[in-house]
C-alpha atoms as a PDB file:
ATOM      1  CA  UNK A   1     115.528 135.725  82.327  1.00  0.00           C
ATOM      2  CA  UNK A   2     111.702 136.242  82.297  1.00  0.00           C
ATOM      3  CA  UNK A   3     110.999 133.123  81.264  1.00  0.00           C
ATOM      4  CA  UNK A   4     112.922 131.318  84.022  1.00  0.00           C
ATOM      5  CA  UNK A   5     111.357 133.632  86.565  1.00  0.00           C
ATOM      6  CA  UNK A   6     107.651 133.284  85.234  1.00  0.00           C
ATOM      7  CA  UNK A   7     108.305 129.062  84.607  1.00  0.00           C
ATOM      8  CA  UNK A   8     109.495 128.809  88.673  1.00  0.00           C
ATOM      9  CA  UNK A   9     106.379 130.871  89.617  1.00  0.00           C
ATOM     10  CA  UNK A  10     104.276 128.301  87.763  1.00  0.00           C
ATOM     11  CA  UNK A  11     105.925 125.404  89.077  1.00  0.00           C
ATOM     12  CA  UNK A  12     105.953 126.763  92.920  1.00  0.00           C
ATOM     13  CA  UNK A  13     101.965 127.043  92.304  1.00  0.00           C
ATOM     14  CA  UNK A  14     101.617 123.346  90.913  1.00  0.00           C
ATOM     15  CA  UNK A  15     103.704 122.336  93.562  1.00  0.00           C
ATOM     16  CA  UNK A  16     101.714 124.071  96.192  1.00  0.00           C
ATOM     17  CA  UNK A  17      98.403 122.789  94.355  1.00  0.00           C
ATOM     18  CA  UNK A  18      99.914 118.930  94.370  1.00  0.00           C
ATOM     19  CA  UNK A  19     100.546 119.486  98.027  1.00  0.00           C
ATOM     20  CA  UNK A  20      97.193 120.899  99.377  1.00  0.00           C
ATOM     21  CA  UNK A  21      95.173 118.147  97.200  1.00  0.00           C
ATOM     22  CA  UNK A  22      97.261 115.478  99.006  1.00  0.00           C
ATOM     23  CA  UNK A  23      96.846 117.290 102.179  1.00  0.00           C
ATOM     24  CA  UNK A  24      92.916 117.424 101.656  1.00  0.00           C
ATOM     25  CA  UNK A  25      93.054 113.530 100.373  1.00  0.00           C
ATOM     26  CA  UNK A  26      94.521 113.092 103.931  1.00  0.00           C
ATOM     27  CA  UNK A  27      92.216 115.142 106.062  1.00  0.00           C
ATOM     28  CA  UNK A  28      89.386 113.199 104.354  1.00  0.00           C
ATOM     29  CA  UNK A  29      91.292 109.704 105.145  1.00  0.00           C
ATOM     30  CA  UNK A  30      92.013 110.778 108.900  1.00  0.00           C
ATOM     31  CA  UNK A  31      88.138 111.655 109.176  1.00  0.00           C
ATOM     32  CA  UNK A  32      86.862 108.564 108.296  1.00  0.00           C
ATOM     33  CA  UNK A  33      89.892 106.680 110.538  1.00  0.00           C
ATOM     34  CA  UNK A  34      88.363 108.806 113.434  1.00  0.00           C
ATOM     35  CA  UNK A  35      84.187 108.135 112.356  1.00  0.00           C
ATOM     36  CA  UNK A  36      85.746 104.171 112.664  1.00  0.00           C
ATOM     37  CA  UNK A  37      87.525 104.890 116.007  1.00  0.00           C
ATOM     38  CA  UNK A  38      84.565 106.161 117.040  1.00  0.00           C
ATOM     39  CA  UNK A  39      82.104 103.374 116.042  1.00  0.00           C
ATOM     40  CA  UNK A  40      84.738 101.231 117.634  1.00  0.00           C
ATOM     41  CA  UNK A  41      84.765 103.008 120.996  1.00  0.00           C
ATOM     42  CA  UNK A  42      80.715 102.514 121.398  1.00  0.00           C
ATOM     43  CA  UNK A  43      81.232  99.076 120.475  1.00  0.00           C
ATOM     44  CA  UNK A  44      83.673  98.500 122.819  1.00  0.00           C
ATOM     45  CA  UNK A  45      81.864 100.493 125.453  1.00  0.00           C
ATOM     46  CA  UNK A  46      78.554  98.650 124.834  1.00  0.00           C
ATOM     47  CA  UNK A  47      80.507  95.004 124.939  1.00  0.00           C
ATOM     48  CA  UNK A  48      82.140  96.543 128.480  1.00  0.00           C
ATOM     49  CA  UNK A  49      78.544  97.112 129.873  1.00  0.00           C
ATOM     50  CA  UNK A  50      77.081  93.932 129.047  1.00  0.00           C
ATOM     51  CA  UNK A  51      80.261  91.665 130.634  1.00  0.00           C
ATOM     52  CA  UNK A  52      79.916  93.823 134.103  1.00  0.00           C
ATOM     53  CA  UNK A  53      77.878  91.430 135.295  1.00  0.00           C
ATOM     54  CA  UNK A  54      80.644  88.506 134.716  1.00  0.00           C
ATOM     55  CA  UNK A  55      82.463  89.346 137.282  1.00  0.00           C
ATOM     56  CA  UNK A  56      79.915  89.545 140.579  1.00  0.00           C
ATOM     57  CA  UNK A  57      78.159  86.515 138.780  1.00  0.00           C
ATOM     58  CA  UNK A  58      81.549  84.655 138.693  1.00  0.00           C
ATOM     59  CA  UNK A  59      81.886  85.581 142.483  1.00  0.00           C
ATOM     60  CA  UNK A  60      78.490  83.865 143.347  1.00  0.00           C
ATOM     61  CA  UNK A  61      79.008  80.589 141.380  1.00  0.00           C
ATOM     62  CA  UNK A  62      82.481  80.064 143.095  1.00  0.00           C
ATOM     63  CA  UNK A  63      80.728  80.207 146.165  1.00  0.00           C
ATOM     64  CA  UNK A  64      78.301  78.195 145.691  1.00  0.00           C
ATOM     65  CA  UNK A  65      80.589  75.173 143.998  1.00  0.00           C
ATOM     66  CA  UNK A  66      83.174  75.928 147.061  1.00  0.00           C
ATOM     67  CA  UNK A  67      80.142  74.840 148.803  1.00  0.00           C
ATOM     68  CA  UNK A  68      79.497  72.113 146.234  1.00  0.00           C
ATOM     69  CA  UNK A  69      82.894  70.616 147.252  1.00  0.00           C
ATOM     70  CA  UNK A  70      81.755  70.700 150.639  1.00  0.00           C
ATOM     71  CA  UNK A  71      79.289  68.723 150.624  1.00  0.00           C
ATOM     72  CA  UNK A  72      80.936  66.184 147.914  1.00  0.00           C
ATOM     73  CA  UNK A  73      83.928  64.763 150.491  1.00  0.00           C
ATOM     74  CA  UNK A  74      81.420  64.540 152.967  1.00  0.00           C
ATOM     75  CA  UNK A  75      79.046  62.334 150.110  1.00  0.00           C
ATOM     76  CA  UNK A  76      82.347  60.702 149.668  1.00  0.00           C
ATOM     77  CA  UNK A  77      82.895  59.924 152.822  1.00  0.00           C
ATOM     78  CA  UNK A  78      79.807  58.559 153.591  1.00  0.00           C
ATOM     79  CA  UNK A  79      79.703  56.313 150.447  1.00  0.00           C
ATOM     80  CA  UNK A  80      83.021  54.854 151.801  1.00  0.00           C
ATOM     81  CA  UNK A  81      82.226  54.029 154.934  1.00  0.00           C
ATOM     82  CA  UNK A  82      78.869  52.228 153.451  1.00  0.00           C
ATOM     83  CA  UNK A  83      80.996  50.237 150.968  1.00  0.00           C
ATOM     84  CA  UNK A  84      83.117  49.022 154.051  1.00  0.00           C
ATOM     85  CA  UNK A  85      80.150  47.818 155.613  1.00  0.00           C
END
């Protein structure tokens, strides 16, 4: 009966062993997941700060080729009524 008793302690202590190295194995994993996520983020962040300028320089060069197309029909125009001369 002592034997039984003293063989389940043992194997509750392994088991508890087994399950706080896996536990550690993941806390290690998750940290270096997060040190990623976090290299990731600054990336991200530094990618984000160099493409705010797309957006106002996008603005401007519509304008100007709206004015571009402008000035084309009336080029157009012009070379069509020479060519009917």
């Amino acid at each position: 009966m002592t034997l039984r008793i003293i063989l389940t302690v043992v194997e509750i202590a392994l088991l508890t062993l087994v399950l706080a190295w896996f536990l550690a194995r993941i806390a290690r994993l998750l940290n270096a997941i997060s040190a990623t996520c976090g290299k990731i983020t600054f990336g991200v962040r530094a990618v984000e700060t160099q493409c705010a300028v797309i957006g106002p320089t996008a603005d401007r060069l519509n304008a100007g080729l709206s004015e571009v197309v402008g000035r084309l029909d009336q080029a157009a125009s012009r070379a069509e009524s020479l060519a009917r001369r």
